[in-house]
Structure formats: C-alpha cells, structure tokens
PDB file of N, CA and C in Angstrom:
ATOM      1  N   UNK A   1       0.838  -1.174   0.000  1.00  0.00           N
ATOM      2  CA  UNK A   1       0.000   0.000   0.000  1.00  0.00           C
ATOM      3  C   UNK A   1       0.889   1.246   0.000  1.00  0.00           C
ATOM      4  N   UNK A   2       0.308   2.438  -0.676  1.00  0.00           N
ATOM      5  CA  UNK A   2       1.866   3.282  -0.475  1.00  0.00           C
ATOM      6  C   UNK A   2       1.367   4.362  -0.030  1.00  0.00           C
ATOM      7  N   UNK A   3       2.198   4.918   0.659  1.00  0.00           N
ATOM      8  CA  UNK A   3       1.816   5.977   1.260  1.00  0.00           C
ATOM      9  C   UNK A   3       1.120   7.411   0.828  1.00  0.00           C
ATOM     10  N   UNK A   4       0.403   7.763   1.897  1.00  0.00           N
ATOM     11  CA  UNK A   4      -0.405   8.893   1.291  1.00  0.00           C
ATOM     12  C   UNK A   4       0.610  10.451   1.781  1.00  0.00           C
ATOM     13  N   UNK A   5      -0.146  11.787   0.939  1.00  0.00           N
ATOM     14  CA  UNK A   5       1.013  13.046   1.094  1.00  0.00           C
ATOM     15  C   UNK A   5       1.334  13.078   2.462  1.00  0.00           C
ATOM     16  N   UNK A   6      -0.022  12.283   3.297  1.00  0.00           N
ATOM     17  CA  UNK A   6       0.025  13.526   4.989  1.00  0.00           C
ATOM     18  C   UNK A   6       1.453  12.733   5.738  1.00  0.00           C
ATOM     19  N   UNK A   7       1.730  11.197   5.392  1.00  0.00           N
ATOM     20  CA  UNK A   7       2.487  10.409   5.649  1.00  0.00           C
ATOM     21  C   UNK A   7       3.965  10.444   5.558  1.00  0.00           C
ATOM     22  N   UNK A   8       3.890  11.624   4.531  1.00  0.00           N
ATOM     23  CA  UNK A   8       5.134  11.976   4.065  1.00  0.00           C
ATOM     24  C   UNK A   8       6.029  13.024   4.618  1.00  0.00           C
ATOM     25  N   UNK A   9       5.349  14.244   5.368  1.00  0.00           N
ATOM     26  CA  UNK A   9       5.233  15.310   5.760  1.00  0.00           C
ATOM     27  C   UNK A   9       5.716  14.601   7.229  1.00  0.00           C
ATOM     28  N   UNK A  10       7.030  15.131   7.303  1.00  0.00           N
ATOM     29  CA  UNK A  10       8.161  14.668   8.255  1.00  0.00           C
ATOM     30  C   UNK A  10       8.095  16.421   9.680  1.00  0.00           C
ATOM     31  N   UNK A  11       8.871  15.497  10.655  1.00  0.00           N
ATOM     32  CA  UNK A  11       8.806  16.769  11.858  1.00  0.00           C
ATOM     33  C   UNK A  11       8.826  18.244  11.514  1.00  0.00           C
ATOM     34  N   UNK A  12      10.097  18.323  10.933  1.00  0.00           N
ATOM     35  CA  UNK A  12      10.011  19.551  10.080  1.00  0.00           C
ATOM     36  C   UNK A  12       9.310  20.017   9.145  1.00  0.00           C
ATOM     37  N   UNK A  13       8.235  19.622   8.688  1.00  0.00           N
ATOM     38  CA  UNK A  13       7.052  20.338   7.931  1.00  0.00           C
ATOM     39  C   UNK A  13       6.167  20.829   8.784  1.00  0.00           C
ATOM     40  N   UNK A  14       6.118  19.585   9.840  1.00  0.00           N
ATOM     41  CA  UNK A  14       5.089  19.799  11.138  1.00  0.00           C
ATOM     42  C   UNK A  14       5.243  20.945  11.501  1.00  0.00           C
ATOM     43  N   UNK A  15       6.892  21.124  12.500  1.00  0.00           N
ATOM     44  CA  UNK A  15       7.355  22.155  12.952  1.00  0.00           C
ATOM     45  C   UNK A  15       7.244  23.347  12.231  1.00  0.00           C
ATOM     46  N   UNK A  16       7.463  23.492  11.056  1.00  0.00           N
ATOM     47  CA  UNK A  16       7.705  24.775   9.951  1.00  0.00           C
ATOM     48  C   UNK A  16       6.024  25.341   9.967  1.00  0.00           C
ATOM     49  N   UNK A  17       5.160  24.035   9.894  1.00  0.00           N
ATOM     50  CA  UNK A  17       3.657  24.750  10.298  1.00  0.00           C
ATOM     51  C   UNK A  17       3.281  25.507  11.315  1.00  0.00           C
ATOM     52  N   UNK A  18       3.778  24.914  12.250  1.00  0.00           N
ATOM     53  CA  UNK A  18       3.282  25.484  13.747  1.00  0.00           C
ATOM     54  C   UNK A  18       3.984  26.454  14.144  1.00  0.00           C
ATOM     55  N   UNK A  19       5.641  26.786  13.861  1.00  0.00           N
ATOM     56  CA  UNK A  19       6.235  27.962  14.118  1.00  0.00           C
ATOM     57  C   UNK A  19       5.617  29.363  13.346  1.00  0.00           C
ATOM     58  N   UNK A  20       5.008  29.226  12.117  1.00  0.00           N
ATOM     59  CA  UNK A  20       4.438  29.710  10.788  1.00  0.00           C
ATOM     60  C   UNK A  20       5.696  30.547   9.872  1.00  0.00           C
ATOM     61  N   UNK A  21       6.372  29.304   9.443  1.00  0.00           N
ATOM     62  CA  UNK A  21       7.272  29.393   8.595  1.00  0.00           C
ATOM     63  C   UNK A  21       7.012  28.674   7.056  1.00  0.00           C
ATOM     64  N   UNK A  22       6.872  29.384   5.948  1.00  0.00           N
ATOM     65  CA  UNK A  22       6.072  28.719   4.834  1.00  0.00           C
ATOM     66  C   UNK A  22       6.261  27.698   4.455  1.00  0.00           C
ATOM     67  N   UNK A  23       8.294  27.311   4.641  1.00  0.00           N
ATOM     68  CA  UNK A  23       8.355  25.675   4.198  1.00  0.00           C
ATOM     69  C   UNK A  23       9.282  25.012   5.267  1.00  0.00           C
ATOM     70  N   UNK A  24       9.632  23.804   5.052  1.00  0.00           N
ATOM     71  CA  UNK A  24      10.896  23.291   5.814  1.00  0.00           C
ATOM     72  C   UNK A  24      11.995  23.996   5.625  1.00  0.00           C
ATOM     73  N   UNK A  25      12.213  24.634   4.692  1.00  0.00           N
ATOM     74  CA  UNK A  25      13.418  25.023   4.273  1.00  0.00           C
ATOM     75  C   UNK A  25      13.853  25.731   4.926  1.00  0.00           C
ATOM     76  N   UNK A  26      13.473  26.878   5.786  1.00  0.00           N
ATOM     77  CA  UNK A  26      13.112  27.752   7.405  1.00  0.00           C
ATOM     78  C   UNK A  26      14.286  27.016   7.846  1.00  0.00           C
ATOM     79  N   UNK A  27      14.922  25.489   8.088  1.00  0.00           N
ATOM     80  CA  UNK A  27      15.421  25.274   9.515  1.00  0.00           C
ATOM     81  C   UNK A  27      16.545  25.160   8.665  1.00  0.00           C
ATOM     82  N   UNK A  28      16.823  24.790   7.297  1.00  0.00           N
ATOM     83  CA  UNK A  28      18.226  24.224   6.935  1.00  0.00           C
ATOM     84  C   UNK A  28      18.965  26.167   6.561  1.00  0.00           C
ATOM     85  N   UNK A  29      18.428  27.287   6.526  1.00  0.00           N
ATOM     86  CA  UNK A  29      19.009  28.378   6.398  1.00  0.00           C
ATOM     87  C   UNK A  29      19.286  28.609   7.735  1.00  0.00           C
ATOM     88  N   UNK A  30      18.601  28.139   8.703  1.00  0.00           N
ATOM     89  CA  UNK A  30      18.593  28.948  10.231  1.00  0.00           C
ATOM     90  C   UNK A  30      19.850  27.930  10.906  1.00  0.00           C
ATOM     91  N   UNK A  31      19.862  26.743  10.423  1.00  0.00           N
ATOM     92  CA  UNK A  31      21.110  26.251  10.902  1.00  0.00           C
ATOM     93  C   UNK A  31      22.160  25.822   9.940  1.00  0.00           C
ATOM     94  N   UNK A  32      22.419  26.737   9.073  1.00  0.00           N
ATOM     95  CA  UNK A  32      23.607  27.523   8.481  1.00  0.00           C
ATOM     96  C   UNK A  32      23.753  28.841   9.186  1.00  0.00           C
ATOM     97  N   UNK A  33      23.032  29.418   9.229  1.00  0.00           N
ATOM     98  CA  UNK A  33      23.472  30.536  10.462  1.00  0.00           C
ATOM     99  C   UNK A  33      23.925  30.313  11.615  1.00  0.00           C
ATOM    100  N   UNK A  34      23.552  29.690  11.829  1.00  0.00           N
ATOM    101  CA  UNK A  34      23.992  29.205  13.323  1.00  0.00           C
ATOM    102  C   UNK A  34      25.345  28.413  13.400  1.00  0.00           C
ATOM    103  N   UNK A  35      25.665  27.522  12.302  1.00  0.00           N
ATOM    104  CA  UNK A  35      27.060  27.416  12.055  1.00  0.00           C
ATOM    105  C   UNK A  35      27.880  28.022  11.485  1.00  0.00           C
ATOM    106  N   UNK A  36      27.702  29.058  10.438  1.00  0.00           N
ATOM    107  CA  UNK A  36      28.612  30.027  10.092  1.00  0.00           C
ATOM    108  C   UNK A  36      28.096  31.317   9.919  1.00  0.00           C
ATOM    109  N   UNK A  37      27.190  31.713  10.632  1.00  0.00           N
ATOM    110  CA  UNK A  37      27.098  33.344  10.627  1.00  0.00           C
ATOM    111  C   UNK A  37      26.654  34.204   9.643  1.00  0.00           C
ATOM    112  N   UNK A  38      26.368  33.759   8.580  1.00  0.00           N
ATOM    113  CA  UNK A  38      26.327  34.348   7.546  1.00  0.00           C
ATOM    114  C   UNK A  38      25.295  35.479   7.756  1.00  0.00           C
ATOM    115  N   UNK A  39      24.947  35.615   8.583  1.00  0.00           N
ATOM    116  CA  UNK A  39      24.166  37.422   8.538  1.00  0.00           C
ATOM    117  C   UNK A  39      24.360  38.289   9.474  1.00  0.00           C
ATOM    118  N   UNK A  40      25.392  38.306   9.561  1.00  0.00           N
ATOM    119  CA  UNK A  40      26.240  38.685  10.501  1.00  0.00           C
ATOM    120  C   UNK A  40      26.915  39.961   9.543  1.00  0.00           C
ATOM    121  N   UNK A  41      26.812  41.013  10.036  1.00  0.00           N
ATOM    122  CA  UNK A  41      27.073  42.575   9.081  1.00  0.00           C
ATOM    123  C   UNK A  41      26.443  42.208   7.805  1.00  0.00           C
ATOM    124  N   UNK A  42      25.195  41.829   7.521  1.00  0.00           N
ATOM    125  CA  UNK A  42      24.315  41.635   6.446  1.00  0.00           C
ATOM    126  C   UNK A  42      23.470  42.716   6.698  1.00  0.00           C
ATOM    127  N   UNK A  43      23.033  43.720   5.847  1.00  0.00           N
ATOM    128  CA  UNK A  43      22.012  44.419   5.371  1.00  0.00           C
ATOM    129  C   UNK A  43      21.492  44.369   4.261  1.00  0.00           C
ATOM    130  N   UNK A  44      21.829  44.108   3.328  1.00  0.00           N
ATOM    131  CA  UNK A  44      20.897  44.072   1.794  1.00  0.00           C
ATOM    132  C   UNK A  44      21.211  42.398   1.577  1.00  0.00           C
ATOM    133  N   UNK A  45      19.918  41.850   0.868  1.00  0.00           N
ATOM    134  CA  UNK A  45      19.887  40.374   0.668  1.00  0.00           C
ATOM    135  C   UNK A  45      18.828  40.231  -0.793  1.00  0.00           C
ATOM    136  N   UNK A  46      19.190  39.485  -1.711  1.00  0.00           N
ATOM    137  CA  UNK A  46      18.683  39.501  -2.734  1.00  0.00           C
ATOM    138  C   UNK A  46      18.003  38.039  -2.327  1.00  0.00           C
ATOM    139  N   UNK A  47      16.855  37.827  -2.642  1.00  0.00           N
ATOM    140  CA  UNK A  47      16.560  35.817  -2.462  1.00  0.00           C
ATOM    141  C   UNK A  47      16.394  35.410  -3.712  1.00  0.00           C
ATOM    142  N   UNK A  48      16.903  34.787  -4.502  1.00  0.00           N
ATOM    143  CA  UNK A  48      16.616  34.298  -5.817  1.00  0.00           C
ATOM    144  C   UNK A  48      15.849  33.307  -5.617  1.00  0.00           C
ATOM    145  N   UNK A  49      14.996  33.512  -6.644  1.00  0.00           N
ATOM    146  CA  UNK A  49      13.821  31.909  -6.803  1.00  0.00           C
ATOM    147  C   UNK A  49      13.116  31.531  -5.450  1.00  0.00           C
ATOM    148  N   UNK A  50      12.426  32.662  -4.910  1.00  0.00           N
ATOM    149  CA  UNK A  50      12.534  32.920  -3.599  1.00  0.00           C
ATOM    150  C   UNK A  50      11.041  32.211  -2.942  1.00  0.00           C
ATOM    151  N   UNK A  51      10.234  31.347  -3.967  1.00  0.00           N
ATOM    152  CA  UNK A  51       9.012  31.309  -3.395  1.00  0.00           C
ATOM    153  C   UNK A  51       9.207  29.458  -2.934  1.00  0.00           C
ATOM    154  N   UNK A  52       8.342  29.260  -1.778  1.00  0.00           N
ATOM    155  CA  UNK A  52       7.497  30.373  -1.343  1.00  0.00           C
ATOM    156  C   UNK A  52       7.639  30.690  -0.437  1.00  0.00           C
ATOM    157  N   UNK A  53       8.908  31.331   0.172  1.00  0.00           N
ATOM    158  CA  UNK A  53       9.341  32.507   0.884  1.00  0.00           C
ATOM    159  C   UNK A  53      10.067  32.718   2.031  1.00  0.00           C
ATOM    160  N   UNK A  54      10.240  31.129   2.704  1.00  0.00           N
ATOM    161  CA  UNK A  54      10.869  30.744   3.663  1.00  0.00           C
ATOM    162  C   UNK A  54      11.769  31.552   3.978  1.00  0.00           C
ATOM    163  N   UNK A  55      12.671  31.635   3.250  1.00  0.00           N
ATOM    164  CA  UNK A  55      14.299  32.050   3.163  1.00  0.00           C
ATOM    165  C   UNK A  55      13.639  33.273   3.747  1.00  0.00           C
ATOM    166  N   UNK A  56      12.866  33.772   2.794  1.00  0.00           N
ATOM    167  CA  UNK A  56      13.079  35.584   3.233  1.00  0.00           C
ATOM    168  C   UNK A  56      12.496  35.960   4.567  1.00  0.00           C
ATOM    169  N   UNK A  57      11.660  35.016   4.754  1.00  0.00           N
ATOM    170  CA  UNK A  57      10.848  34.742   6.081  1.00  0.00           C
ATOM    171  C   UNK A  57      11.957  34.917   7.204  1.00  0.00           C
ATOM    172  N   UNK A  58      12.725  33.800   7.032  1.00  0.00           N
ATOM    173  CA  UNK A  58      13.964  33.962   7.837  1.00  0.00           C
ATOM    174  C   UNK A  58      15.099  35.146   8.322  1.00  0.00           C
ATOM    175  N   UNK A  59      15.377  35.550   7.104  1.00  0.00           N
ATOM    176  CA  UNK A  59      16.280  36.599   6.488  1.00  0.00           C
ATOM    177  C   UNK A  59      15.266  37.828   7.184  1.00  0.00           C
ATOM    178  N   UNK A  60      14.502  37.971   6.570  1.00  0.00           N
ATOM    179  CA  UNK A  60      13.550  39.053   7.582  1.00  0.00           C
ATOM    180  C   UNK A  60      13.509  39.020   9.289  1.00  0.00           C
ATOM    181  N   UNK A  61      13.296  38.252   9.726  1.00  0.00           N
ATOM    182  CA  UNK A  61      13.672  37.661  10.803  1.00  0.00           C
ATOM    183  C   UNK A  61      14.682  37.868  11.616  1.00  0.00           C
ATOM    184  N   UNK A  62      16.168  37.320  11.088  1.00  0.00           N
ATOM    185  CA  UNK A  62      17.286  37.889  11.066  1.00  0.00           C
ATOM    186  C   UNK A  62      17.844  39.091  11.603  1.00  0.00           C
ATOM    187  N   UNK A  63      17.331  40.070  10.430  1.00  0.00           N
ATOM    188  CA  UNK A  63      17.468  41.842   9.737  1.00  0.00           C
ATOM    189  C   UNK A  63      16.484  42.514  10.783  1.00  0.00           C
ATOM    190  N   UNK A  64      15.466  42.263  10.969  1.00  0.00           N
ATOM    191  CA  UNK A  64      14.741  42.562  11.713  1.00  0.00           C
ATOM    192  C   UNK A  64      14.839  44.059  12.431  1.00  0.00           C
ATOM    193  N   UNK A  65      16.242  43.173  13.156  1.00  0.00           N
ATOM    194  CA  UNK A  65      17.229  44.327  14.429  1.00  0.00           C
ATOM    195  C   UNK A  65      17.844  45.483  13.553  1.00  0.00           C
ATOM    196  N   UNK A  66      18.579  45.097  12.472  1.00  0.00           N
ATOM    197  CA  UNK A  66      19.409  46.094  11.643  1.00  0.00           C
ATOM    198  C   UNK A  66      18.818  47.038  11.306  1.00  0.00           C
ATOM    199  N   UNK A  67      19.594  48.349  10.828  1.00  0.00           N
ATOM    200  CA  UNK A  67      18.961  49.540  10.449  1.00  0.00           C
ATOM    201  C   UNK A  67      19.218  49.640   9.068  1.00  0.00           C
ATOM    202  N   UNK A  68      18.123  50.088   8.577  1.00  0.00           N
ATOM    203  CA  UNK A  68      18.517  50.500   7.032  1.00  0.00           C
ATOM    204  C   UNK A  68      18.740  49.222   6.644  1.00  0.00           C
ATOM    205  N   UNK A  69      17.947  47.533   6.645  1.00  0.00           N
ATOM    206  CA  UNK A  69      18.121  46.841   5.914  1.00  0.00           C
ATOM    207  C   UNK A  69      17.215  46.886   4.816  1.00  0.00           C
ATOM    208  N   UNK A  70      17.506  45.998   3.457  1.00  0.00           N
ATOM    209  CA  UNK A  70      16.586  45.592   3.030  1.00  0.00           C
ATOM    210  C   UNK A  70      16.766  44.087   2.079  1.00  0.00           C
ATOM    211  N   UNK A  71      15.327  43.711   1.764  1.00  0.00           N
ATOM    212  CA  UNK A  71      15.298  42.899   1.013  1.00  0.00           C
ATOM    213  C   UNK A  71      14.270  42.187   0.112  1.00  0.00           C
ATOM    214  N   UNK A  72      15.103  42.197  -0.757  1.00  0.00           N
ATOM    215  CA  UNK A  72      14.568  41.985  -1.963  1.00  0.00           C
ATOM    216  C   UNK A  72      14.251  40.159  -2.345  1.00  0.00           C
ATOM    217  N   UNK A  73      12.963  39.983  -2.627  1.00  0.00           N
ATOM    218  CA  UNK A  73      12.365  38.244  -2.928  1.00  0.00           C
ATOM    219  C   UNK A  73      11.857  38.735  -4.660  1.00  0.00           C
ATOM    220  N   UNK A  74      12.666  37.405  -5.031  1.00  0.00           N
ATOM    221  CA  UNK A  74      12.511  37.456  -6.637  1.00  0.00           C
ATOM    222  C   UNK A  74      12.228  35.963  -7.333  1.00  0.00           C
ATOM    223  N   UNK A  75      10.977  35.981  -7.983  1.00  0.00           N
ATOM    224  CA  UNK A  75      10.364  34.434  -7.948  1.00  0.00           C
ATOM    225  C   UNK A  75       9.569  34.352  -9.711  1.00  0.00           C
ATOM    226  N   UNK A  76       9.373  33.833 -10.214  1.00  0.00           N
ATOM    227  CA  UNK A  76       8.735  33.949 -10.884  1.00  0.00           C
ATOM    228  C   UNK A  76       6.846  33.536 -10.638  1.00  0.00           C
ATOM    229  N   UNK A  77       7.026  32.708  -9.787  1.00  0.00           N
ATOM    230  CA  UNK A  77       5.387  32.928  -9.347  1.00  0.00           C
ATOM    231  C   UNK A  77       5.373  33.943  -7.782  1.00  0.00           C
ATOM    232  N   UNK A  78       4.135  34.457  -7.682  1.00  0.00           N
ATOM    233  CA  UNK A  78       3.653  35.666  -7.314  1.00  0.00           C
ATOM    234  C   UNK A  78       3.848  34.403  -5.099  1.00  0.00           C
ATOM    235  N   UNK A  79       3.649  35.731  -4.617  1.00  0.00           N
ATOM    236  CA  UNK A  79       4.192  35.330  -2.870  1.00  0.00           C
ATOM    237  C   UNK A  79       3.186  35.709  -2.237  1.00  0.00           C
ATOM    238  N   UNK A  80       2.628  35.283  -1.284  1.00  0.00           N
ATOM    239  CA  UNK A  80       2.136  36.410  -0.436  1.00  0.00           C
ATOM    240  C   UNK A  80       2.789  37.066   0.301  1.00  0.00           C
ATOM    241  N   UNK A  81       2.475  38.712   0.851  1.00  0.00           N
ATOM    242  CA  UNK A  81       3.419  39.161   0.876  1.00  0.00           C
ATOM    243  C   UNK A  81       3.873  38.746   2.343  1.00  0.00           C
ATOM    244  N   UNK A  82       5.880  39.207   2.367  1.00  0.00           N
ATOM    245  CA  UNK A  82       6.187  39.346   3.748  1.00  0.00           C
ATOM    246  C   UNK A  82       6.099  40.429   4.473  1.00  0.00           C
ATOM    247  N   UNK A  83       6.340  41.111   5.205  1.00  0.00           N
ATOM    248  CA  UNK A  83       6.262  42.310   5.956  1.00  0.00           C
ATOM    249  C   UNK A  83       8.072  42.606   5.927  1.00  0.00           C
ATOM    250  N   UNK A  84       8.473  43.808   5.600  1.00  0.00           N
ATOM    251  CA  UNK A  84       9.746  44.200   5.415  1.00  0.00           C
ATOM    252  C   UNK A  84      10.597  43.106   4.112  1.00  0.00           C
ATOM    253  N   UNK A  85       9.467  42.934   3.156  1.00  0.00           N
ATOM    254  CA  UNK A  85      10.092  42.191   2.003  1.00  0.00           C
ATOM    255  C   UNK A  85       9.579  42.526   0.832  1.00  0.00           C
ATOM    256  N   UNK A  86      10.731  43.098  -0.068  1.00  0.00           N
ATOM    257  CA  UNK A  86      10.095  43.632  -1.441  1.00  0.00           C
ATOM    258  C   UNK A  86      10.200  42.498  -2.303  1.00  0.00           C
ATOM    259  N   UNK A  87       9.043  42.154  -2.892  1.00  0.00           N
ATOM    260  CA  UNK A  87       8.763  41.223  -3.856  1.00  0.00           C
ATOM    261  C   UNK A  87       8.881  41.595  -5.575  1.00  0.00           C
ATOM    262  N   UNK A  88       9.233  40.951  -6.207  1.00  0.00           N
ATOM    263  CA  UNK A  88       9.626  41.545  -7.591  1.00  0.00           C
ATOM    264  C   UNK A  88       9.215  39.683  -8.371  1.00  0.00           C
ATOM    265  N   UNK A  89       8.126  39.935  -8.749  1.00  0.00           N
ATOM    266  CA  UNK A  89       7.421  38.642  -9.894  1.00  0.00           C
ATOM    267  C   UNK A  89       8.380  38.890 -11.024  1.00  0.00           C
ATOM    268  N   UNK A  90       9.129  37.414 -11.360  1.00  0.00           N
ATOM    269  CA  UNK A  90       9.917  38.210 -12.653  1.00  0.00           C
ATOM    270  C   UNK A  90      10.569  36.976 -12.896  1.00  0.00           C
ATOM    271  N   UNK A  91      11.410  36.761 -14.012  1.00  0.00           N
ATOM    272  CA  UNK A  91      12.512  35.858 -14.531  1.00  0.00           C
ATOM    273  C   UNK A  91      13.509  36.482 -14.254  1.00  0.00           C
ATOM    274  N   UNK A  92      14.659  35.635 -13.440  1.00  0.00           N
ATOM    275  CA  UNK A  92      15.664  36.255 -13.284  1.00  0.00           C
ATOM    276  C   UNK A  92      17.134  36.401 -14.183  1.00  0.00           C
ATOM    277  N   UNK A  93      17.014  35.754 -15.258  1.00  0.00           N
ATOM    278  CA  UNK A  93      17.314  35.335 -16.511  1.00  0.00           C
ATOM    279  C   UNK A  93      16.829  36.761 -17.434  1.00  0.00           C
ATOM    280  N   UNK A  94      16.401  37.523 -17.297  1.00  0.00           N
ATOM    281  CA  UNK A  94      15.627  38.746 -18.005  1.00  0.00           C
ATOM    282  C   UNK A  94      16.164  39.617 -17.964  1.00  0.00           C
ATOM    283  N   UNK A  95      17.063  40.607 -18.548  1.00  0.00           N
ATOM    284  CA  UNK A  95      17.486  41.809 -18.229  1.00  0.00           C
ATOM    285  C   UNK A  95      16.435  43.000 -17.368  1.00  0.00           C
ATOM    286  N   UNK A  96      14.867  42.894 -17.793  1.00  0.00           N
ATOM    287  CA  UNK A  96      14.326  43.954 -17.125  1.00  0.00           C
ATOM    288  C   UNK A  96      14.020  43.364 -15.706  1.00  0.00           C
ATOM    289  N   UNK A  97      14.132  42.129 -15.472  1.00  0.00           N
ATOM    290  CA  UNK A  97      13.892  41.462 -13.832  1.00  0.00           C
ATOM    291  C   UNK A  97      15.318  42.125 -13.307  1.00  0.00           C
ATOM    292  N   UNK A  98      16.286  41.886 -13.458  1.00  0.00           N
ATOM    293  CA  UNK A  98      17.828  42.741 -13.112  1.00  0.00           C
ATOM    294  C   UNK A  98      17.701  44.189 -13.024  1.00  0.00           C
ATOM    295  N   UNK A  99      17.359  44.429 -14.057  1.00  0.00           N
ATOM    296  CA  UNK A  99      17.085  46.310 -13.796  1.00  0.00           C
ATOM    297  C   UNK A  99      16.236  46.205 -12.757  1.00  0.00           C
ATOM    298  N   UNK A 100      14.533  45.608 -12.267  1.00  0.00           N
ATOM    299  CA  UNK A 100      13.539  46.020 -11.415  1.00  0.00           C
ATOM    300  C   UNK A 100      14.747  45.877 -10.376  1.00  0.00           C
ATOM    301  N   UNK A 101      15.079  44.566  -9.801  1.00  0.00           N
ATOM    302  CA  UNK A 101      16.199  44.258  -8.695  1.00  0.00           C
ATOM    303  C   UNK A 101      17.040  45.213  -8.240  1.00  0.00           C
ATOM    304  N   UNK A 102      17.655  45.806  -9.398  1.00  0.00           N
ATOM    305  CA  UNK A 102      18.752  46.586  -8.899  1.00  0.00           C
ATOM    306  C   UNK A 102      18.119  48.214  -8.740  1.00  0.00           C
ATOM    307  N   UNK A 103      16.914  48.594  -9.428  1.00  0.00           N
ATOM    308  CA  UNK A 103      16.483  49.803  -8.700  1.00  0.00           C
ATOM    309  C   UNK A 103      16.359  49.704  -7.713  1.00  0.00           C
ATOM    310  N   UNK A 104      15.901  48.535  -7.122  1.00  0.00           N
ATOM    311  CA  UNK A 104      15.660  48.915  -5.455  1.00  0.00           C
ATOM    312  C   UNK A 104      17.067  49.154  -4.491  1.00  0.00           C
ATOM    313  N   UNK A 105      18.033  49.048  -5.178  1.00  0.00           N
ATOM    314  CA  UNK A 105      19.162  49.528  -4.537  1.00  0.00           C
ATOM    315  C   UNK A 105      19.397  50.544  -4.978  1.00  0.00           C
ATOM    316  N   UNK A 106      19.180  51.624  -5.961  1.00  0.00           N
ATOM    317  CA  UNK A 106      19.844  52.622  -6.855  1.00  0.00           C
ATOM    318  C   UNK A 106      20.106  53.846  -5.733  1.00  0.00           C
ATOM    319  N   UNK A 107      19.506  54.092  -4.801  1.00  0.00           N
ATOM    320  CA  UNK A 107      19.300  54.953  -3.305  1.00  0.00           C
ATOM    321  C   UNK A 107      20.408  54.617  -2.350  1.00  0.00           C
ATOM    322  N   UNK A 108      21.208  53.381  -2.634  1.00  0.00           N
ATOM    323  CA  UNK A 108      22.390  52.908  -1.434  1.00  0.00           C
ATOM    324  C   UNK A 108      22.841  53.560  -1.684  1.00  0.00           C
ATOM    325  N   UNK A 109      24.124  53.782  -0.733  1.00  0.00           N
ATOM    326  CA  UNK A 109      25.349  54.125  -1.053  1.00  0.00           C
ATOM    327  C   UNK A 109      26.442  53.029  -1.637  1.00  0.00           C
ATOM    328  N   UNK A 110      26.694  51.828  -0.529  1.00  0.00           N
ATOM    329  CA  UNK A 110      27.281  50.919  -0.381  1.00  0.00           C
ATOM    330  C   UNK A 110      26.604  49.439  -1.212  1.00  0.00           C
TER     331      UNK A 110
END
C-alpha cells in the first residue's frame, strides 16, 4: 500500500507549520546561520527563486534588528506578501527582472 502526502510530511514540515514558517526550508538556512554566521554585518539580501518565501521569512527575521536593511524576494510565481520584504514577480534570466532588482538599490550608497 503506499503511502499517502500527509504520511510523508516529516517533523520539520510539522514544525515549519506550527512555528508559521512557509516551508521546511526555514530550519536548513537557520542552521547555516547558526554554524557560520552568515548574517552577521548583512544588510541588503537579494533571495533568488525565492518562493514560497521561507528564506526571506527567515532573512527578515534575522534583519529585523538592523537599520537600514533591506530585502529583496525574486520568484517567478507571485508570494504572499512578507512584511519588510520587497517582492519583484519576474525571470531572473531577463534583463528587465535585473534592472527592477537593482532599482531597489539605486538609493544605497554601499
């Protein structure tokens, strides 16, 4: 007999539900941080192929504390939105998805 979807759906989907994190993917970025730091003097973060949204979920999360962060989620299907996350529907393969992307930095300095 083979198994059905709900059967499949391991601790970490569970968990990723109940914390309200959109996928599993939530724990394998959060413990890369936790072993090497990586957002650590991070303020600007691009998420490529970003749906559906975990990462930025996280990354937002993260940034939270920082001043003057931002970040940018770039997907070709549409997100709901995050709160402190600019979304850009687009191919990232596209020169005008690159231009939308990089206006939202055109205001940095750094």
């Amino acid at each position: 007999m083979g198994r059905s979807s709900k059967d499949k759906r391991d601790i970490y989907y569970r968990k990723a539900k109940e914390g309200g994190w959109r996928a599993r993917s939530a724990f394998k970025l959060l413990q890369v941080d936790e072993q090497f730091e990586i957002f650590d003097n991070v303020t600007k973060v691009v998420d490529l192929c970003a749906a559906p949204g975990s990462w930025s979920q996280v990354i937002g999360h993260k940034l939270s504390g920082v001043a003057n962060h931002k970040i940018v989620a770039v997907d070709l299907q549409a997100m709901a939105p995050i709160p402190g996350v600019i979304q850009v529907q687009g191919d990232i393969t596209k020169e005008s998805t690159i231009k939308e992307i990089f206006s939202h930095f055109d205001d940095e300095k750094d």
